[in-house]
Protein backbone atom coordinates (compact mmCIF):
# COMPACT_ATOMS: atom_id res chain seq x y z
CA UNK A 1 25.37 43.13 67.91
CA UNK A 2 22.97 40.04 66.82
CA UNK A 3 21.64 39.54 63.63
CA UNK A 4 19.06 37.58 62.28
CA UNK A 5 19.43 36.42 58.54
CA UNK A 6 18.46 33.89 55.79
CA UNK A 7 21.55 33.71 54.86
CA UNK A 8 25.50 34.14 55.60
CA UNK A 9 28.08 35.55 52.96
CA UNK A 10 31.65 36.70 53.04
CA UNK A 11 30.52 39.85 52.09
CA UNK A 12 29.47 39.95 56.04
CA UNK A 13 32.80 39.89 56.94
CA UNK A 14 34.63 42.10 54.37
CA UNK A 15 35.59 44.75 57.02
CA UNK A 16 37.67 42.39 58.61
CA UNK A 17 39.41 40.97 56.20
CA UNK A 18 43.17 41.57 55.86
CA UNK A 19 46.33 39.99 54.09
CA UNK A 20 48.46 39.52 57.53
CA UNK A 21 45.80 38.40 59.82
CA UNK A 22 43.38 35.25 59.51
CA UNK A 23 39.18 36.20 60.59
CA UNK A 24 37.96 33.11 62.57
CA UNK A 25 33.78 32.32 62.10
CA UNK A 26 32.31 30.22 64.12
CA UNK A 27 29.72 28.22 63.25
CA UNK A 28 27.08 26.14 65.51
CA UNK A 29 23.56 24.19 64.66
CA UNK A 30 20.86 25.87 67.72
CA UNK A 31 18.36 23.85 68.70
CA UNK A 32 14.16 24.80 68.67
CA UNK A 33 14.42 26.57 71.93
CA UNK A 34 17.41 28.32 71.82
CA UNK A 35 16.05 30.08 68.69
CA UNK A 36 13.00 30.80 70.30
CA UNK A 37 14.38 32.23 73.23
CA UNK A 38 16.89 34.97 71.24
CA UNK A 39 13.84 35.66 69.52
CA UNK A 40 11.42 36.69 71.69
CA UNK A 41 14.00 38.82 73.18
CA UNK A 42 13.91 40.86 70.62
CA UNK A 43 17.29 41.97 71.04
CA UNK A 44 18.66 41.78 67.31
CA UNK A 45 18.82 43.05 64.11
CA UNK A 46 16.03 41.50 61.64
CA UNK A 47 17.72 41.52 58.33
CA UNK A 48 15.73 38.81 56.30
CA UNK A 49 14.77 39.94 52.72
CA UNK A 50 12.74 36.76 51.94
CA UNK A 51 8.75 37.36 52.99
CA UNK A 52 8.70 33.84 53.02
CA UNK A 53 11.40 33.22 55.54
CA UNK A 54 9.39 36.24 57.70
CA UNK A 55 6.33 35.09 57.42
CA UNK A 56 7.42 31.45 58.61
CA UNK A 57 9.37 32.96 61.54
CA UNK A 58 6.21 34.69 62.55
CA UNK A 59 4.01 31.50 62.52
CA UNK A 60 7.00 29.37 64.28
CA UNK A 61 7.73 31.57 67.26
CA UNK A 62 4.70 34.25 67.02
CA UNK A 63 6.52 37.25 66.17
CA UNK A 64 5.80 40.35 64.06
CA UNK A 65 8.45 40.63 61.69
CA UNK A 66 8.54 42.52 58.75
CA UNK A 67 10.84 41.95 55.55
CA UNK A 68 14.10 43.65 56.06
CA UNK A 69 16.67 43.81 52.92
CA UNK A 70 19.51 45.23 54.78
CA UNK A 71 23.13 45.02 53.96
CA UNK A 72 25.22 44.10 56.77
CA UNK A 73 28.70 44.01 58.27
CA UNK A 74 29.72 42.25 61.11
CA UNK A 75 32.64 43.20 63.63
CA UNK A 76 34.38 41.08 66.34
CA UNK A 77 32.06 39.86 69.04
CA UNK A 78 29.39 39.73 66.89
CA UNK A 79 26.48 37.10 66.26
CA UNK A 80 24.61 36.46 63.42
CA UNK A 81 21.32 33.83 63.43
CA UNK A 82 20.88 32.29 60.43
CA UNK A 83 17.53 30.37 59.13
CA UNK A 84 18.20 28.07 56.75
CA UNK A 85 16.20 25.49 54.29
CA UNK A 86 19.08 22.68 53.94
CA UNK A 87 16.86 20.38 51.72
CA UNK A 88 19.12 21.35 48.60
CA UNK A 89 17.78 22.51 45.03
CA UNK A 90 14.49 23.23 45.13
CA UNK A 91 12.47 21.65 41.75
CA UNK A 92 12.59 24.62 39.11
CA UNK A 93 9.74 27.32 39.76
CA UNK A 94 9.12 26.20 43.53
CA UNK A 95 8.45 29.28 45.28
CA UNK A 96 10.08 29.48 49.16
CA UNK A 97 6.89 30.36 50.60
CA UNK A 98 6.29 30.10 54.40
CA UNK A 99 4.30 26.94 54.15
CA UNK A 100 6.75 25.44 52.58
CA UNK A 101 9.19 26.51 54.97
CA UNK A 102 7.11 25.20 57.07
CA UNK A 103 6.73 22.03 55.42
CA UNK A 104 10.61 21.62 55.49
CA UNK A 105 10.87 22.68 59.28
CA UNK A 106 8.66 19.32 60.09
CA UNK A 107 10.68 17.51 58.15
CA UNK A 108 13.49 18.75 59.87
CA UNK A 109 14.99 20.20 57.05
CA UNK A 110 15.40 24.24 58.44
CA UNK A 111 18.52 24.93 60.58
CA UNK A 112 18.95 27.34 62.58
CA UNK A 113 22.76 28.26 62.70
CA UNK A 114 24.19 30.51 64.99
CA UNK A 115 27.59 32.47 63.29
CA UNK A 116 29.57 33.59 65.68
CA UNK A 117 33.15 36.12 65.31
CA UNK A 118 34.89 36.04 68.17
């Protein structure tokens, strides 16, 4: 299964956890196209909660997405595609709205991260 997310947590991986056995996550920067091309596939799982983060998506690769606020749990073999704004604390009462997504994407400060358990 492939997800698409705005962020990753442990709590992904819970399910898989045990005390006798390590869980190995990959993790891997994708580039513009690569995004773009899962994408417009359309074969994943939208689980963004952030309108902000779907409303930029939609703009960037001209999809339809709608906000999503699902819980979810990955098993072995799946992927997970994470957007992410990596330009640190954002100034107190700065709202993560999809221009300023976009803003950040020019500056080249949204990753896309591909999450990977083998």
């Amino acid at each position: 299964m492939k997800y698409l997310t705005n962020a990753f947590s442990i709590q992904m991986i819970t399910n898989l956890l045990r005390y006798d056995k390590d869980v190995i996550v990959q993790f891997r920067l994708l580039e513009y196209e690569e995004v773009k091309e899962m994408l417009l596939a359309k074969e994943f799982v939208n689980a963004i909660g952030h309108a902000g983060t779907v409303e930029f998506l939609n703009k960037l690769f001209g999809l339809n997405l709608s906000v999503e606020r699902k819980q979810i749990t990955v098993n072995h073999g799946d992927t997970i595609i994470v957007v992410m704004p990596m330009a640190g604390r954002l100034a107190p009462g700065t709202e993560l709205t999809a221009e300023k997504m976009m803003e950040l994407f020019e500056q080249g400060l949204v990753k896309f991260i591909l999450v990977a358990i083998p």
